[in-house]
Protein backbone atom coordinates (compact mmCIF):
# COMPACT_ATOMS: atom_id res chain seq x y z
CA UNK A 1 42.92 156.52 99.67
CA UNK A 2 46.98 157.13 99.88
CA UNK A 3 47.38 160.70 101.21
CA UNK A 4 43.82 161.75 101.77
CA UNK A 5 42.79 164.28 103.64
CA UNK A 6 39.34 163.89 105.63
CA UNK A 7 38.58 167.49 107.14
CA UNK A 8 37.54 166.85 110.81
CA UNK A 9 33.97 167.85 110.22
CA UNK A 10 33.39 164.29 108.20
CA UNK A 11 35.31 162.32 110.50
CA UNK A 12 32.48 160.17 112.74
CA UNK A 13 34.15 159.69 116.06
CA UNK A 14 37.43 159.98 116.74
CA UNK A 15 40.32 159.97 114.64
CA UNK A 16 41.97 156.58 113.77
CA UNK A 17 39.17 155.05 115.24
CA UNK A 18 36.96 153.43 112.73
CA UNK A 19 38.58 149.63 112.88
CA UNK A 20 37.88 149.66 116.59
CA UNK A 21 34.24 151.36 116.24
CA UNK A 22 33.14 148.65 113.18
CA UNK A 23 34.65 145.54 115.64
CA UNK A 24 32.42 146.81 118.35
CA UNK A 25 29.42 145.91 116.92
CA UNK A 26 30.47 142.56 115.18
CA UNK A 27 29.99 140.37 118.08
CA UNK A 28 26.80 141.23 118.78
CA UNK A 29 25.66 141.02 115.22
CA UNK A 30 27.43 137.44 114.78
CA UNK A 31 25.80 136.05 117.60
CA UNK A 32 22.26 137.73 117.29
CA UNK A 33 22.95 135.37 114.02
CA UNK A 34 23.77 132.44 115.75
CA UNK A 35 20.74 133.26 117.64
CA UNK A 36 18.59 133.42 114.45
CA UNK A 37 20.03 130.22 113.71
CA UNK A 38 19.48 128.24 116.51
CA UNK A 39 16.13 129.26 116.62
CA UNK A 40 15.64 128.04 112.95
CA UNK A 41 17.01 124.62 114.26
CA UNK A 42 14.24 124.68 116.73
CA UNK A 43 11.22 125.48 114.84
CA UNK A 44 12.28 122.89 112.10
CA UNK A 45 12.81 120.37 114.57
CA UNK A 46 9.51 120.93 116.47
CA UNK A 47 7.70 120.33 113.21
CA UNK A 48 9.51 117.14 112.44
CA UNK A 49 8.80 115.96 115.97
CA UNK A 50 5.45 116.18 115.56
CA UNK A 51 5.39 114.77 112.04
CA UNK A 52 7.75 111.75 113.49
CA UNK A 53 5.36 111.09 116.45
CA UNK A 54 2.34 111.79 114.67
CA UNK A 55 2.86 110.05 110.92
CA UNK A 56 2.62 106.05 110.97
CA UNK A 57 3.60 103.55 108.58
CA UNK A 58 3.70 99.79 109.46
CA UNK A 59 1.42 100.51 112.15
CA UNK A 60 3.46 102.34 114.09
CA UNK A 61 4.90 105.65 114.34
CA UNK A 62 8.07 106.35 112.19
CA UNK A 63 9.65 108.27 115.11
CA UNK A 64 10.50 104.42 116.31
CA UNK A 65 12.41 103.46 112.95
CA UNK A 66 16.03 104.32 113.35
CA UNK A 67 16.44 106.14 110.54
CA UNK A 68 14.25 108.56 111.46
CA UNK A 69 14.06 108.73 115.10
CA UNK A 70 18.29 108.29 115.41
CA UNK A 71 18.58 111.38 113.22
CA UNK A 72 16.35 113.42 114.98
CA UNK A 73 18.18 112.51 118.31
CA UNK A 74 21.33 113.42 116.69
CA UNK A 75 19.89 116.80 115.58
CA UNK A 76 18.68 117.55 118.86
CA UNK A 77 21.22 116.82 120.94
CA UNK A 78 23.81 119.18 118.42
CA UNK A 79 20.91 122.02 118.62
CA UNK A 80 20.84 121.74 122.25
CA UNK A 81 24.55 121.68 122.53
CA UNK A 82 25.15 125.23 120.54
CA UNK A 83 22.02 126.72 122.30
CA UNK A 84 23.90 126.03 125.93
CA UNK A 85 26.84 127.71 124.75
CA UNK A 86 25.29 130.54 122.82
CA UNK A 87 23.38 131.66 125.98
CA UNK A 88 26.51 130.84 128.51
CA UNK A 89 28.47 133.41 125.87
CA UNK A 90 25.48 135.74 125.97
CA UNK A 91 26.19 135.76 129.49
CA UNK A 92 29.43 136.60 129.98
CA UNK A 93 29.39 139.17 127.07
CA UNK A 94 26.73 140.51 129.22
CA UNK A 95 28.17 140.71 132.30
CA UNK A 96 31.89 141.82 130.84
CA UNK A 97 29.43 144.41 128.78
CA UNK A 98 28.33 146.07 132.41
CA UNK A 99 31.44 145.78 134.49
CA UNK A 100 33.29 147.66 131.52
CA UNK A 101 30.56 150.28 131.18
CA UNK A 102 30.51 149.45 127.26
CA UNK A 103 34.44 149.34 126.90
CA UNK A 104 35.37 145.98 127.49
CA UNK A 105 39.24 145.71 126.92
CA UNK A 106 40.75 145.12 123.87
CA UNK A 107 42.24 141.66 124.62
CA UNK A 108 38.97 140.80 125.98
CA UNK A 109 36.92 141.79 122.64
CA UNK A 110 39.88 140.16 120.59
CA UNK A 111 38.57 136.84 122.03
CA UNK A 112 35.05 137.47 122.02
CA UNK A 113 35.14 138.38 118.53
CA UNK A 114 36.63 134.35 117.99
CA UNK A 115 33.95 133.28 119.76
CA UNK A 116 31.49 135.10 117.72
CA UNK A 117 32.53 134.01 115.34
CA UNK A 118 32.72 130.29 115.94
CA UNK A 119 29.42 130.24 117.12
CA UNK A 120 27.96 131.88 114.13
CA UNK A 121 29.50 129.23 112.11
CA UNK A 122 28.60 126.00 113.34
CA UNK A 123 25.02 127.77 114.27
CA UNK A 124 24.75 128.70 110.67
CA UNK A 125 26.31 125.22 109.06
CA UNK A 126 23.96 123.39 111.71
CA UNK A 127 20.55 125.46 110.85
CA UNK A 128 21.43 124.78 106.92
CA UNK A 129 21.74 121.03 108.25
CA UNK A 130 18.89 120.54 111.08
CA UNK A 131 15.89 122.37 108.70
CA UNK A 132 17.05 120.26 105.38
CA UNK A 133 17.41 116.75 107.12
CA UNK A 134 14.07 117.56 109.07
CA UNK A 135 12.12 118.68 105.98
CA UNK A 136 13.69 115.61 104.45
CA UNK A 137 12.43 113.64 106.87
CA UNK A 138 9.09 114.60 106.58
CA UNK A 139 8.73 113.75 103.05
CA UNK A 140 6.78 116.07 101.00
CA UNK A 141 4.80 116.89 104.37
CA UNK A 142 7.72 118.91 104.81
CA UNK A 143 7.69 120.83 101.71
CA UNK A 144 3.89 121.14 100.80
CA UNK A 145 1.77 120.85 103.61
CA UNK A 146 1.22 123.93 105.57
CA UNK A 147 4.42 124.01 107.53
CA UNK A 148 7.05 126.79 107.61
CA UNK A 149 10.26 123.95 106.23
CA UNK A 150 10.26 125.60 103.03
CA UNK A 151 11.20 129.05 105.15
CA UNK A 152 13.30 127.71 107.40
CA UNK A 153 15.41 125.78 104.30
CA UNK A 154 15.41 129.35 102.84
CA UNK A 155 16.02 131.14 105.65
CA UNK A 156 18.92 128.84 106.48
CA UNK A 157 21.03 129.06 103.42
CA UNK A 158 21.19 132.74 104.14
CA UNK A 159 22.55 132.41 107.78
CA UNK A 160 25.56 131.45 106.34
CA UNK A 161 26.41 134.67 104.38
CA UNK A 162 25.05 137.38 105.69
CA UNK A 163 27.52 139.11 108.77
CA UNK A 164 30.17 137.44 107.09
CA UNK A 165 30.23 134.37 104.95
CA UNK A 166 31.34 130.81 105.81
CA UNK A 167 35.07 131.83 104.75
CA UNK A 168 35.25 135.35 106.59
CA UNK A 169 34.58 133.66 109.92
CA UNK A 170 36.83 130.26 109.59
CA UNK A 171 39.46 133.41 108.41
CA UNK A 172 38.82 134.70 111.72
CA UNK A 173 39.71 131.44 113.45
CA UNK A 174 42.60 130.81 111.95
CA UNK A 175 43.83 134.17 112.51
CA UNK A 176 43.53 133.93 116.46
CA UNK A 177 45.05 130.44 116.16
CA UNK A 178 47.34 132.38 115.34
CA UNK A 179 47.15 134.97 118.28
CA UNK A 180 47.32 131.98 120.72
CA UNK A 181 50.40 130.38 119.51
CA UNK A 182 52.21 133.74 119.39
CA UNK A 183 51.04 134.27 123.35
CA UNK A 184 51.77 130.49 123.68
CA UNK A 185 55.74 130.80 122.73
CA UNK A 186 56.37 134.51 123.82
């Protein structure tokens, strides 16, 4: 592309703006992922709920054998955690969305596109995690019986690629590490 010309007619928007106009829409594609992702963690935990409080062995249900039921705590309490901050980002994207008018600042999207970023990582790491470990602990419940864990273990492995892989957004962290050490010594 070294010394092409564009005639204005093919130019969508305005000149030299195309970086700016494909970063506006990445944060809300990241975290409608994250979204997706969370809700993944969700479904496949409901199901192993169930299965944990339902399924007995020993007489009693395997919800109360730490293996199980420890895990599952674990798993919820991590789902819950990214959920809470996904919808407190939501939030202020939201609100910085309206008192902008649609042009939130430049320094502002900078940081939300971190965020973004962050939470469509650990969202998508943590779906791939919570739907395998809850299939898993359903036993072959959670692959053959007429559940969805064989979609959501699909599903979840996908999360992690698609608007930007694993790499692209941990890129994107370390590059505003960056951007806060610079403001940090200036």
């Amino acid at each position: 592309f070294t010394n092409l010309r564009v005639p204005k007619d093919y130019v969508l928007g305005g000149v030299g703006k195309g970086r700016e106009y494909m970063f506006e829409g990445l944060v809300p594609e990241r975290i409608s992922i994250a979204i997706m992702s969370i809700s993944e963690c969700w479904g496949a935990l409901t199901h192993a709920i169930i299965y944990a409080n339902n399924r007995k062995q020993f007489d009693q249900m395997i919800l109360r054998f730490q293996g199980v039921g420890f895990l599952l705590a674990d798993l919820w309490a991590r789902t819950t955690n990214i959920t809470l901050g996904l919808l407190k980002f939501c939030e202020s994207f939201d609100e910085k969305y309206i008192k902008f008018n649609g042009e939130i600042p430049k320094n502002i999207t900078q940081a939300m596109v971190a965020s973004a970023s962050m939470f469509k990582y650990h969202a998508a790491k943590l779906a791939k995690k919570v739907c395998y470990e809850s299939a898993n602990n359903m036993g072959g419940a959670g692959l053959c019986d007429n559940t969805l864990m064989h979609d959501y273990m699909n599903i979840s492995r996908i999360q992690e690629i698609i608007g930007g892989s694993r790499q692209i957004q941990q890129y994107i962290m370390s590059m505003s590490l960056r951007q806060l050490y610079k403001m940090s010594v200036s």
